[in-house]
PDB file of N, CA and C in Angstrom:
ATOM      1  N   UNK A   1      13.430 -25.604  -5.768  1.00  0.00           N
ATOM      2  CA  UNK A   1      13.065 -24.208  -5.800  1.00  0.00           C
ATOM      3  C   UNK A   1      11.551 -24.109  -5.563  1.00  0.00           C
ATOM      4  N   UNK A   2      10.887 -23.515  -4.512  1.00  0.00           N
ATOM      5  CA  UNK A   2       9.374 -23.450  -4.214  1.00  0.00           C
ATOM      6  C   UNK A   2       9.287 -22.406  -5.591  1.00  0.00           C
ATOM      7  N   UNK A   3       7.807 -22.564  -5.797  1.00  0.00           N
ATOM      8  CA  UNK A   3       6.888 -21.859  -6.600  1.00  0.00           C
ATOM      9  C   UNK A   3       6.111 -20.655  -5.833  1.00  0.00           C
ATOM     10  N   UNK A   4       5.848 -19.895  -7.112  1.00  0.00           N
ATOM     11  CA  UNK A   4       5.617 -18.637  -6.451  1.00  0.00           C
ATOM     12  C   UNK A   4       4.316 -18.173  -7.416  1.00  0.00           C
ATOM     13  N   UNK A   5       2.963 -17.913  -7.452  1.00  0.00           N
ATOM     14  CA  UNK A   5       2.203 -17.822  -8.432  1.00  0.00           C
ATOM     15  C   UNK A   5       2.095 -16.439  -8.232  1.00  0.00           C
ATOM     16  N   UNK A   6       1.787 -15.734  -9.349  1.00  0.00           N
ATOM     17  CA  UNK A   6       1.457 -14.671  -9.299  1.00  0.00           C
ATOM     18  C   UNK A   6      -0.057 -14.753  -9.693  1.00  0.00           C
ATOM     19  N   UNK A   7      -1.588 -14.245  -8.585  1.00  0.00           N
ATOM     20  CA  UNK A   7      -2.712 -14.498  -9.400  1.00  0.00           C
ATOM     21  C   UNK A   7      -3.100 -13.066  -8.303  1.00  0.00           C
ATOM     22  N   UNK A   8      -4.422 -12.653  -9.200  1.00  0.00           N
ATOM     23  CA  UNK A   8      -4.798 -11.856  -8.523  1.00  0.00           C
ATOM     24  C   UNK A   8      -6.431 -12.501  -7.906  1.00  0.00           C
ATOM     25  N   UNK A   9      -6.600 -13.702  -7.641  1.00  0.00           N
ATOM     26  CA  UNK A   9      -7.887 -14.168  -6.853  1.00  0.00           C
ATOM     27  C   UNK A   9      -7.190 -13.902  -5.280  1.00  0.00           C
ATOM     28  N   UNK A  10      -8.255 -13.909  -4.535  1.00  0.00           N
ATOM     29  CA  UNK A  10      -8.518 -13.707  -3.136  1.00  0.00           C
ATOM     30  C   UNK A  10      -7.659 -12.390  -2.436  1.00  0.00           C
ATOM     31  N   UNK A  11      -7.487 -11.506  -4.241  1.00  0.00           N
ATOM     32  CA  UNK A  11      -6.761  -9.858  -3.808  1.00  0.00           C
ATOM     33  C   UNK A  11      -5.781  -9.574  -2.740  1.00  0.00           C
ATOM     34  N   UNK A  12      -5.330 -10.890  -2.996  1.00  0.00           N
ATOM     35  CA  UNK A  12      -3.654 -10.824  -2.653  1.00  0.00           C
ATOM     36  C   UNK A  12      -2.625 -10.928  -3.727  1.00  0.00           C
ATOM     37  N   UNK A  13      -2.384 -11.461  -4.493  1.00  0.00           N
ATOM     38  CA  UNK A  13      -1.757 -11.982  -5.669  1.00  0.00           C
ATOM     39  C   UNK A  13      -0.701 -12.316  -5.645  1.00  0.00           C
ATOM     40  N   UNK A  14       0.525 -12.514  -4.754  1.00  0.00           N
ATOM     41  CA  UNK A  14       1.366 -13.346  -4.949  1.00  0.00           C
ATOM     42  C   UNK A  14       1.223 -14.673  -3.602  1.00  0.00           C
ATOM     43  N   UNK A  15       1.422 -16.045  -4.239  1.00  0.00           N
ATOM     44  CA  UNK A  15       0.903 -16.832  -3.024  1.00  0.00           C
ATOM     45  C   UNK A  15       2.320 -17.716  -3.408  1.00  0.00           C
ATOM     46  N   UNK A  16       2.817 -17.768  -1.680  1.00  0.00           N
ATOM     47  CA  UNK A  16       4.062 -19.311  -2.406  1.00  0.00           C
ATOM     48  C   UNK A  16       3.400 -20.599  -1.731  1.00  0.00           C
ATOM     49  N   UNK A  17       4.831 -21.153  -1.684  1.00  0.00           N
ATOM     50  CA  UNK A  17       3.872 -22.567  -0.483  1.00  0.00           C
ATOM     51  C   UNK A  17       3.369 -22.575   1.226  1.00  0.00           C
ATOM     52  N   UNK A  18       3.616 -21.281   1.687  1.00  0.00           N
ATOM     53  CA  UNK A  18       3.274 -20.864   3.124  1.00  0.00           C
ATOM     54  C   UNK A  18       2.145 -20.001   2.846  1.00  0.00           C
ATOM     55  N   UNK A  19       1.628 -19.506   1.665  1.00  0.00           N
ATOM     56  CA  UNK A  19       0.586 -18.439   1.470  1.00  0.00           C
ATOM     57  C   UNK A  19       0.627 -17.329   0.932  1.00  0.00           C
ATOM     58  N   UNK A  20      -0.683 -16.667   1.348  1.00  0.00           N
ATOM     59  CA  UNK A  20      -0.398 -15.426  -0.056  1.00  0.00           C
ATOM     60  C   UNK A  20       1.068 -14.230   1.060  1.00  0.00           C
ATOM     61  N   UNK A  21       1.082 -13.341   0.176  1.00  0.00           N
ATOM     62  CA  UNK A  21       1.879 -12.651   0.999  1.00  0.00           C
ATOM     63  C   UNK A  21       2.080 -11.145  -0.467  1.00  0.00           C
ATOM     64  N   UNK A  22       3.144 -10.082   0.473  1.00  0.00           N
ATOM     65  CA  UNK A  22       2.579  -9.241  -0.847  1.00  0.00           C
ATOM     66  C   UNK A  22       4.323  -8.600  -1.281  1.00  0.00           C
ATOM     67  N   UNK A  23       3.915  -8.588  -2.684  1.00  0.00           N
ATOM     68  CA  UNK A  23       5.327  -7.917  -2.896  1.00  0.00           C
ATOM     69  C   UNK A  23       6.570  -6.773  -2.464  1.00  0.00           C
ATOM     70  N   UNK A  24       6.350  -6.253  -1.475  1.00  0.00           N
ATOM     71  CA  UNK A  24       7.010  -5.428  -0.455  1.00  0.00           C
ATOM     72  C   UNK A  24       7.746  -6.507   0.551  1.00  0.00           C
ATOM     73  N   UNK A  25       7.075  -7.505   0.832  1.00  0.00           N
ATOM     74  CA  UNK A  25       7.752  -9.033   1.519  1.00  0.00           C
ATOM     75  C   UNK A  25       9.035  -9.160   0.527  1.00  0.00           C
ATOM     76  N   UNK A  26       9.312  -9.261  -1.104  1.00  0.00           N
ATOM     77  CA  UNK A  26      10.441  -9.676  -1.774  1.00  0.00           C
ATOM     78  C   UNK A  26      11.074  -8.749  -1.805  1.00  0.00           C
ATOM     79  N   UNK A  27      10.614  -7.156  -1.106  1.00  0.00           N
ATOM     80  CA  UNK A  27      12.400  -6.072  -1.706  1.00  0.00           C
ATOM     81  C   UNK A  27      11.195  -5.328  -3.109  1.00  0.00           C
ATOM     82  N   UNK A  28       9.957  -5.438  -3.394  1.00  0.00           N
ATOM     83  CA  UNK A  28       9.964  -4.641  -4.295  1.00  0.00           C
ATOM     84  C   UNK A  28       9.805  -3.590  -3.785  1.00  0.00           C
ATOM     85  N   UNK A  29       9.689  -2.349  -4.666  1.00  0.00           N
ATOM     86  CA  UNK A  29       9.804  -0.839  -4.856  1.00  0.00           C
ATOM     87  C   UNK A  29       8.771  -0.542  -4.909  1.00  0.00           C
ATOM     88  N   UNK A  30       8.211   0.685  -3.580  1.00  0.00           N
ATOM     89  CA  UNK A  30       7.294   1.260  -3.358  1.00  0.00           C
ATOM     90  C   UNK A  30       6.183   1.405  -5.017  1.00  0.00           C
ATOM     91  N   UNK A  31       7.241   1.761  -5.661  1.00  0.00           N
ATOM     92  CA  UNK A  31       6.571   2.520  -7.508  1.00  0.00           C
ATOM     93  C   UNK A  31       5.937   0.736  -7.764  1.00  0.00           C
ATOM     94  N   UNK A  32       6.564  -0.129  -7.672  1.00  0.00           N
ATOM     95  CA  UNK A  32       6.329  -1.345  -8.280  1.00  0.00           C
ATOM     96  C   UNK A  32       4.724  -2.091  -7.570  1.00  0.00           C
ATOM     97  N   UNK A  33       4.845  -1.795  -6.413  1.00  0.00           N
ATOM     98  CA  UNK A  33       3.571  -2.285  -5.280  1.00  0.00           C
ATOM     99  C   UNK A  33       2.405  -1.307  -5.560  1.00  0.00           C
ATOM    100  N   UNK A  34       2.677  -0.230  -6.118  1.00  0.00           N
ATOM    101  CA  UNK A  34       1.371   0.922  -6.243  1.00  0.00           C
ATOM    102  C   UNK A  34       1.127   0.249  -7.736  1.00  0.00           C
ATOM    103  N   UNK A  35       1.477  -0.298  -8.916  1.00  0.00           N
ATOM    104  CA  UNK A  35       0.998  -0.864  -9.913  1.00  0.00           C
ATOM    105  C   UNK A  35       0.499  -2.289  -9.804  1.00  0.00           C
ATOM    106  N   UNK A  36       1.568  -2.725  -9.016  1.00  0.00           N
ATOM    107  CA  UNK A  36       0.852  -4.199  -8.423  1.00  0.00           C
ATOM    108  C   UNK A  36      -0.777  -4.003  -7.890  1.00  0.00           C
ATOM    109  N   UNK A  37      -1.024  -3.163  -7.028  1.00  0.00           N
ATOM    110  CA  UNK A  37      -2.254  -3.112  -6.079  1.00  0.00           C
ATOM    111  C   UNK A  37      -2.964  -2.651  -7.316  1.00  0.00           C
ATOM    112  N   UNK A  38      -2.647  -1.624  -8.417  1.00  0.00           N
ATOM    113  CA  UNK A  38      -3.711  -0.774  -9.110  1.00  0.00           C
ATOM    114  C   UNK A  38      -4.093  -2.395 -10.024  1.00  0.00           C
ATOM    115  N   UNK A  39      -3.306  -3.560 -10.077  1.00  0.00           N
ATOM    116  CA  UNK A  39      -3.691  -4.544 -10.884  1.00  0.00           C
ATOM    117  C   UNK A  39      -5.016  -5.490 -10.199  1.00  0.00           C
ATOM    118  N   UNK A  40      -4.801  -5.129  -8.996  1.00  0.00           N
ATOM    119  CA  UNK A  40      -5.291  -5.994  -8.374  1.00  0.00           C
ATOM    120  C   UNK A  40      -6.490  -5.628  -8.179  1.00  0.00           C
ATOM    121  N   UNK A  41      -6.817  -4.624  -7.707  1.00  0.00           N
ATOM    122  CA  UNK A  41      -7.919  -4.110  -7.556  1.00  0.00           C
ATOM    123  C   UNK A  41      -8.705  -3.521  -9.081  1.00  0.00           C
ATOM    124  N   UNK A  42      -8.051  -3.518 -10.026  1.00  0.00           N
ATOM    125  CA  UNK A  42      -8.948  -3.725 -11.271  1.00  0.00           C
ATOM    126  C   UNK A  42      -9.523  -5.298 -11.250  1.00  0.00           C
ATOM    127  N   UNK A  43      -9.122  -6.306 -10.714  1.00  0.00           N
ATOM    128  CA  UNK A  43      -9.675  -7.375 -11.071  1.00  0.00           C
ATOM    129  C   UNK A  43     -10.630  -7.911  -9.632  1.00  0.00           C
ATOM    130  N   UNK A  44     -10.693  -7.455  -8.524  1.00  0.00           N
ATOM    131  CA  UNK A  44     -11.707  -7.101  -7.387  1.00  0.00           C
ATOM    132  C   UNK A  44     -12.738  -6.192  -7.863  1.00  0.00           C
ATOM    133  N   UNK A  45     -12.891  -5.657  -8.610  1.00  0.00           N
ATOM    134  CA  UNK A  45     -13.867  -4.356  -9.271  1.00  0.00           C
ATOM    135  C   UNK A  45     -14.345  -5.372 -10.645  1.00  0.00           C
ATOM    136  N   UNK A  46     -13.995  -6.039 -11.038  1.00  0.00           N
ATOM    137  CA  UNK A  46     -14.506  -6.344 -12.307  1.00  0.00           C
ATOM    138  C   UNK A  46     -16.110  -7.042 -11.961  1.00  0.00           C
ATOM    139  N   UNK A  47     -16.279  -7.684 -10.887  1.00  0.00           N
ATOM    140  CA  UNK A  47     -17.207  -8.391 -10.461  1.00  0.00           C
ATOM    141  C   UNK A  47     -18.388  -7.600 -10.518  1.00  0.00           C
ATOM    142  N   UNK A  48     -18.228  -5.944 -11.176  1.00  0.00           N
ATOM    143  CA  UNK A  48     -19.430  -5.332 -10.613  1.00  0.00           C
ATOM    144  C   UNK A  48     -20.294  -5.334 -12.045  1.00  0.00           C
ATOM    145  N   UNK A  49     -19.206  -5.671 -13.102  1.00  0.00           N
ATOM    146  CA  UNK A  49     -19.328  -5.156 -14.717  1.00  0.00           C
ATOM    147  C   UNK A  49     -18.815  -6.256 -15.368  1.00  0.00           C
ATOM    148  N   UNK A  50     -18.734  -7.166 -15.090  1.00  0.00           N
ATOM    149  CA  UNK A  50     -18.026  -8.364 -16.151  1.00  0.00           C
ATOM    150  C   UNK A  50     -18.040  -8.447 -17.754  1.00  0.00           C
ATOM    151  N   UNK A  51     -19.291  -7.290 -18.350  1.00  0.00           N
ATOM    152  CA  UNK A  51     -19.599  -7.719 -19.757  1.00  0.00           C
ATOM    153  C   UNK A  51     -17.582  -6.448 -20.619  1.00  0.00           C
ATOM    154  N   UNK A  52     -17.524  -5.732 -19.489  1.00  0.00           N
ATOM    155  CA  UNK A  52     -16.940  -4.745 -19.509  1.00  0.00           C
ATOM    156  C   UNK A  52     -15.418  -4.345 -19.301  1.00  0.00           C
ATOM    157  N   UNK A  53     -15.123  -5.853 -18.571  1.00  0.00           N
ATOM    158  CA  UNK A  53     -13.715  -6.549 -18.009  1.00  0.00           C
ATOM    159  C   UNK A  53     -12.818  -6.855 -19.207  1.00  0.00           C
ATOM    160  N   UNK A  54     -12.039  -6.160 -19.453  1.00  0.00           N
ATOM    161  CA  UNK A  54     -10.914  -6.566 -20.851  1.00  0.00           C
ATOM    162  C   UNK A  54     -10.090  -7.181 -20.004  1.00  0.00           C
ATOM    163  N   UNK A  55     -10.855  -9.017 -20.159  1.00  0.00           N
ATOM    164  CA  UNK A  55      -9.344  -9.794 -19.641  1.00  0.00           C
ATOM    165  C   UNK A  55      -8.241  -9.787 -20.509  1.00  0.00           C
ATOM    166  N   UNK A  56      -7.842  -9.718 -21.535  1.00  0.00           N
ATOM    167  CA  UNK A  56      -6.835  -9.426 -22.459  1.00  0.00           C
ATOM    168  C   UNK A  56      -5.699  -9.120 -22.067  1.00  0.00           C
ATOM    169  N   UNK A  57      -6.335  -7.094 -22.022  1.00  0.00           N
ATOM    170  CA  UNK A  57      -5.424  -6.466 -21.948  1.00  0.00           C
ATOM    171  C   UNK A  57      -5.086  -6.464 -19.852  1.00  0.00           C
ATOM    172  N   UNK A  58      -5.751  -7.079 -19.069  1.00  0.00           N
ATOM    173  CA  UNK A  58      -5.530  -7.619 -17.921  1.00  0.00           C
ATOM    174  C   UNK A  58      -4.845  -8.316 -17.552  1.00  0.00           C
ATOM    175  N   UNK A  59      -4.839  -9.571 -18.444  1.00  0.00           N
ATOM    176  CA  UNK A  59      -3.894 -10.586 -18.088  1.00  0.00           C
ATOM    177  C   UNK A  59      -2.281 -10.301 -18.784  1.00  0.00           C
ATOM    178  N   UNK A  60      -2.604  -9.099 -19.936  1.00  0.00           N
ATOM    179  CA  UNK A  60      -0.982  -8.796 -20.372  1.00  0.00           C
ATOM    180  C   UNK A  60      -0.450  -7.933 -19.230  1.00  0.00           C
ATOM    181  N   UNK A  61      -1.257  -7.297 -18.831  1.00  0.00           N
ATOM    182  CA  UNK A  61      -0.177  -6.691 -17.713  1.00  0.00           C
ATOM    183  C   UNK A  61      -0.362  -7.123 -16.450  1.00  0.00           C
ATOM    184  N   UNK A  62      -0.915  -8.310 -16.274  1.00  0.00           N
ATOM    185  CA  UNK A  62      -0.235  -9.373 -15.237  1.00  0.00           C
ATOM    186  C   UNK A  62       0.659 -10.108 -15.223  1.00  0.00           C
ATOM    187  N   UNK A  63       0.858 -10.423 -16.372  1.00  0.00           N
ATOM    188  CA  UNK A  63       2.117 -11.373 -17.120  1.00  0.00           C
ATOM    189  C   UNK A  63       3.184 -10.169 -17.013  1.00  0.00           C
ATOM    190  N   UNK A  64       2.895  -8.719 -17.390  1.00  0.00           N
ATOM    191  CA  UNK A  64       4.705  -8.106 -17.423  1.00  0.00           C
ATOM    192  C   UNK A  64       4.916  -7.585 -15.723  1.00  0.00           C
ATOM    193  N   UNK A  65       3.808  -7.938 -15.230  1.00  0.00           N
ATOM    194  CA  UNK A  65       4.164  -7.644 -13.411  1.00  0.00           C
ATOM    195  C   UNK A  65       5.057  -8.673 -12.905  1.00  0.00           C
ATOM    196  N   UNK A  66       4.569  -9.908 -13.579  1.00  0.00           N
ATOM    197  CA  UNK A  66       5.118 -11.633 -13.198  1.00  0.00           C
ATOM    198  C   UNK A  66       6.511 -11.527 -13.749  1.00  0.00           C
ATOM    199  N   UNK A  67       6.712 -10.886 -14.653  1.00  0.00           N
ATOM    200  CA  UNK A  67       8.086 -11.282 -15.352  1.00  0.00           C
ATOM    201  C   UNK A  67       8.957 -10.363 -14.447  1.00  0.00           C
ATOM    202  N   UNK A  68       8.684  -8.543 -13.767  1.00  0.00           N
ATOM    203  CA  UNK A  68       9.390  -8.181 -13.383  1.00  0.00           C
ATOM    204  C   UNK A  68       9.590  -8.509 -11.819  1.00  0.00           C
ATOM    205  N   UNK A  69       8.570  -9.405 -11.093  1.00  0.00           N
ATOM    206  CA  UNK A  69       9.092 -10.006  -9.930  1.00  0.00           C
ATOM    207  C   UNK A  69       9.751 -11.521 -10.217  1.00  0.00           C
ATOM    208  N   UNK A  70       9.577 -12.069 -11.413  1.00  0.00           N
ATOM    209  CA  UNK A  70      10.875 -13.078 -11.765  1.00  0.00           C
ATOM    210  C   UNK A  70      12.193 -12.358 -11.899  1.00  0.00           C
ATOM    211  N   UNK A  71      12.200 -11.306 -12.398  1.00  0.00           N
ATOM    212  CA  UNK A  71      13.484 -10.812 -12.135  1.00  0.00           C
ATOM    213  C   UNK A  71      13.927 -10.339 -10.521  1.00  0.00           C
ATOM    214  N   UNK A  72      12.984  -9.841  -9.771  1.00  0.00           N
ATOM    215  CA  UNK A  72      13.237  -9.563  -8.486  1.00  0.00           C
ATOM    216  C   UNK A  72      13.527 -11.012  -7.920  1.00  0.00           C
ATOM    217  N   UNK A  73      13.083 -12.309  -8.099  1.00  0.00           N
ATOM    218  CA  UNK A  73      13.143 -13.076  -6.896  1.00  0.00           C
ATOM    219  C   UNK A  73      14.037 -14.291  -7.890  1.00  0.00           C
ATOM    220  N   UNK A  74      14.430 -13.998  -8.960  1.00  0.00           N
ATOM    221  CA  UNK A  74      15.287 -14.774  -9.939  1.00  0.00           C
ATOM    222  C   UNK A  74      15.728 -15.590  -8.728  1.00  0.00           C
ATOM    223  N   UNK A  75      16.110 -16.811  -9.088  1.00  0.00           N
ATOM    224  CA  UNK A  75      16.995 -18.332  -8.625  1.00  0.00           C
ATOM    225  C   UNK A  75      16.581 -18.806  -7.014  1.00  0.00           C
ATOM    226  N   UNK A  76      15.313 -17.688  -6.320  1.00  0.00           N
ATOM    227  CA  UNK A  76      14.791 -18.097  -4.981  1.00  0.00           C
ATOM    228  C   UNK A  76      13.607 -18.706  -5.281  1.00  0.00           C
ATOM    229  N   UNK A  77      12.407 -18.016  -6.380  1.00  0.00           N
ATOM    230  CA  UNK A  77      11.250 -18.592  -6.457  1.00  0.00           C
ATOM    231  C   UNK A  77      11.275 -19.198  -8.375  1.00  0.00           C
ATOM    232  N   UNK A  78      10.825 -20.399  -8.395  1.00  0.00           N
ATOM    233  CA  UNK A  78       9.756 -20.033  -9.907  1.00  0.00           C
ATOM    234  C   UNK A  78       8.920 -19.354  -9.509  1.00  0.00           C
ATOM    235  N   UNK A  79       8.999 -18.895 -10.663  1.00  0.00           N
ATOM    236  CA  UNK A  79       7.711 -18.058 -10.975  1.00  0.00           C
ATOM    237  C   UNK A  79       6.392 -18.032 -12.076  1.00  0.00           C
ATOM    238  N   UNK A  80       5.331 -18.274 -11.761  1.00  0.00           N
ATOM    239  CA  UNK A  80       4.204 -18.903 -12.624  1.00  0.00           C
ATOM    240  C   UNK A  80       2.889 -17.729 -12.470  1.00  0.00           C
ATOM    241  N   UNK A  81       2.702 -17.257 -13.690  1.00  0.00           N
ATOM    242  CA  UNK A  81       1.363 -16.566 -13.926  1.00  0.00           C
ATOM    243  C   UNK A  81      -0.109 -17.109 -13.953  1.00  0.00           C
ATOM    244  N   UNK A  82      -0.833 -17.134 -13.016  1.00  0.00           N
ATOM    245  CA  UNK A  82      -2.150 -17.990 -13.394  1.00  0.00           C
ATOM    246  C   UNK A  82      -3.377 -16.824 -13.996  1.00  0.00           C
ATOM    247  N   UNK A  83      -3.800 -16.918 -14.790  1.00  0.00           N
ATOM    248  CA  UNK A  83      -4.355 -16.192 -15.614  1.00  0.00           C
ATOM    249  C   UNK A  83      -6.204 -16.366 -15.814  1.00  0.00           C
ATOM    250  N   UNK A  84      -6.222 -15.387 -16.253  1.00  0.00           N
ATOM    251  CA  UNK A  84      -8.130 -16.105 -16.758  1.00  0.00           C
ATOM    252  C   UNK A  84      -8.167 -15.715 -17.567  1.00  0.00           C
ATOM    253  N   UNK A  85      -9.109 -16.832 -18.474  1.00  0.00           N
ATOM    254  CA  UNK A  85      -9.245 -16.852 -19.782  1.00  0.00           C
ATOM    255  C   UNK A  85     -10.723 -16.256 -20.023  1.00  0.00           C
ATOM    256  N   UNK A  86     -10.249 -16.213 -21.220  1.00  0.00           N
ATOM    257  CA  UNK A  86     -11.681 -15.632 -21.331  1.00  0.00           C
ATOM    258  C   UNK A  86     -13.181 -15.833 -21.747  1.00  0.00           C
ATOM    259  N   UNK A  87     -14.107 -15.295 -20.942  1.00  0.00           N
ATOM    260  CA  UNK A  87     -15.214 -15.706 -20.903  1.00  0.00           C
ATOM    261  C   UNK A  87     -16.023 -16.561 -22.302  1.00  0.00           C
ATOM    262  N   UNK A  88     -16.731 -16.948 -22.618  1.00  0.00           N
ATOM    263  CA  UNK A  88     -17.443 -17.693 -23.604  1.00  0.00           C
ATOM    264  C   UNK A  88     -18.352 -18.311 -23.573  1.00  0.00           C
ATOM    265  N   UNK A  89     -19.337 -18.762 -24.659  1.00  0.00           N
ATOM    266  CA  UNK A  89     -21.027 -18.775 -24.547  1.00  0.00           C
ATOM    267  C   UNK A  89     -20.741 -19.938 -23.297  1.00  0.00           C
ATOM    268  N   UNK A  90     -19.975 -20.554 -22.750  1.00  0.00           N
ATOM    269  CA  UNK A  90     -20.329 -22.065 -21.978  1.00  0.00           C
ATOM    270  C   UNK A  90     -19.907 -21.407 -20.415  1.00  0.00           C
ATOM    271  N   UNK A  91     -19.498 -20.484 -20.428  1.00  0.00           N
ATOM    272  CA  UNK A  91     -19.662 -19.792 -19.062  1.00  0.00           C
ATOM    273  C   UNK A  91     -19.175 -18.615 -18.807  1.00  0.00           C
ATOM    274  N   UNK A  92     -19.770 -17.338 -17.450  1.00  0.00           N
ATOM    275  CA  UNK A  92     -19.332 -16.492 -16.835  1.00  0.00           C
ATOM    276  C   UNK A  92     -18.851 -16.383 -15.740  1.00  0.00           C
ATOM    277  N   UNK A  93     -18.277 -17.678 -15.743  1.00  0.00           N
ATOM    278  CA  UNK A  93     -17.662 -17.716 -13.968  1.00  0.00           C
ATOM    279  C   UNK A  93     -16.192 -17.366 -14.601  1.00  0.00           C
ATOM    280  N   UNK A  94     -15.236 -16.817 -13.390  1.00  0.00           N
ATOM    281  CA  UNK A  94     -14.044 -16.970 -13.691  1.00  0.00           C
ATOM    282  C   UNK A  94     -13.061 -18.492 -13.734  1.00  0.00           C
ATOM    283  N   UNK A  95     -12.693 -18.456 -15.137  1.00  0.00           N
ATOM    284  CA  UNK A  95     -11.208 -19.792 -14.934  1.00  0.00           C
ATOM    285  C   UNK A  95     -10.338 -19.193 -15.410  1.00  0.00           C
ATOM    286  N   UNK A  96      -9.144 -20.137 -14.797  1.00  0.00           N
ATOM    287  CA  UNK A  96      -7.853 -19.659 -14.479  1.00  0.00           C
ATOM    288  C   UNK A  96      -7.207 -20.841 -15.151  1.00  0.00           C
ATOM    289  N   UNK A  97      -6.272 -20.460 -15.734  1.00  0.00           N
ATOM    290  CA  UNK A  97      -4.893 -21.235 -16.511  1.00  0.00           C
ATOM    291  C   UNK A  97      -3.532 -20.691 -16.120  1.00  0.00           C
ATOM    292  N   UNK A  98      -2.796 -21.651 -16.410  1.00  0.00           N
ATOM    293  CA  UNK A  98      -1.802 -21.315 -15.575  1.00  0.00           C
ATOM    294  C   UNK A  98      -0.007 -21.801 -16.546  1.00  0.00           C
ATOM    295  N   UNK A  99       0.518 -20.824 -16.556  1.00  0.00           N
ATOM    296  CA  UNK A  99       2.024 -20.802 -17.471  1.00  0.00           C
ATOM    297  C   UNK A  99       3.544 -20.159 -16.386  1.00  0.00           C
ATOM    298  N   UNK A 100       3.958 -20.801 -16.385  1.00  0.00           N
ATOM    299  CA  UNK A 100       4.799 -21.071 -16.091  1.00  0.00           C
ATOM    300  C   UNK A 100       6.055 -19.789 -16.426  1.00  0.00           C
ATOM    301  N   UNK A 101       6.979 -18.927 -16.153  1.00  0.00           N
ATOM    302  CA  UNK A 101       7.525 -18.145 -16.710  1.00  0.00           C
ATOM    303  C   UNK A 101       8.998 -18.123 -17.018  1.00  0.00           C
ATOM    304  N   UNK A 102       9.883 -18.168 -17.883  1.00  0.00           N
ATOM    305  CA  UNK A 102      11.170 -18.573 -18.678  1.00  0.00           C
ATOM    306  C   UNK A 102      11.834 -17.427 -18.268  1.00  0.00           C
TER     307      UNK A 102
END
């Protein structure tokens, strides 16, 4: 079963093993791609304000975007959330971790 990450770096956010590509490619729903993009582009905008960026509550509703295109692409892709953690005195660059989704 190829892997399917859901991340929002290089403001595409879903990438499999041929590349990024965007959720309207799997069958999602117009309503579903206008929350997808509003995710995405909160985290393309963060770069302007970082002290100001609630990765938190960011990465929770990246994780319930990930779970409802695991249900869209159930038994074709895994599906894996890569996430960023959050900032701390040893740096302000973005890192990314990465979980896997059940």
């Amino acid at each position: 079963m190829e892997k399917l990450i859901v991340m929002a770096d290089y403001c595409c956010g879903l990438f499999s093993p041929t590349g990024g590509m965007e959720p309207e490619h799997l069958g999602a729903s117009e309503e579903f791609c206008a929350r997808f993009d509003a995710w995405l582009a909160r985290y393309c905008e963060h770069d302007d304000k970082p002290p100001d960026f609630d990765r938190q509550s960011y990465n929770e509703a990246g994780r319930a975007l990930a779970h409802e295109i695991q249900k869209l692409v159930e038994g074709e892709y895994s599906v894996t959330y890569r996430f960023l953690l959050p900032v701390d005195s040893s740096t302000a660059e973005c890192e990314w971790a990465e979980e896997k989704l059940s």
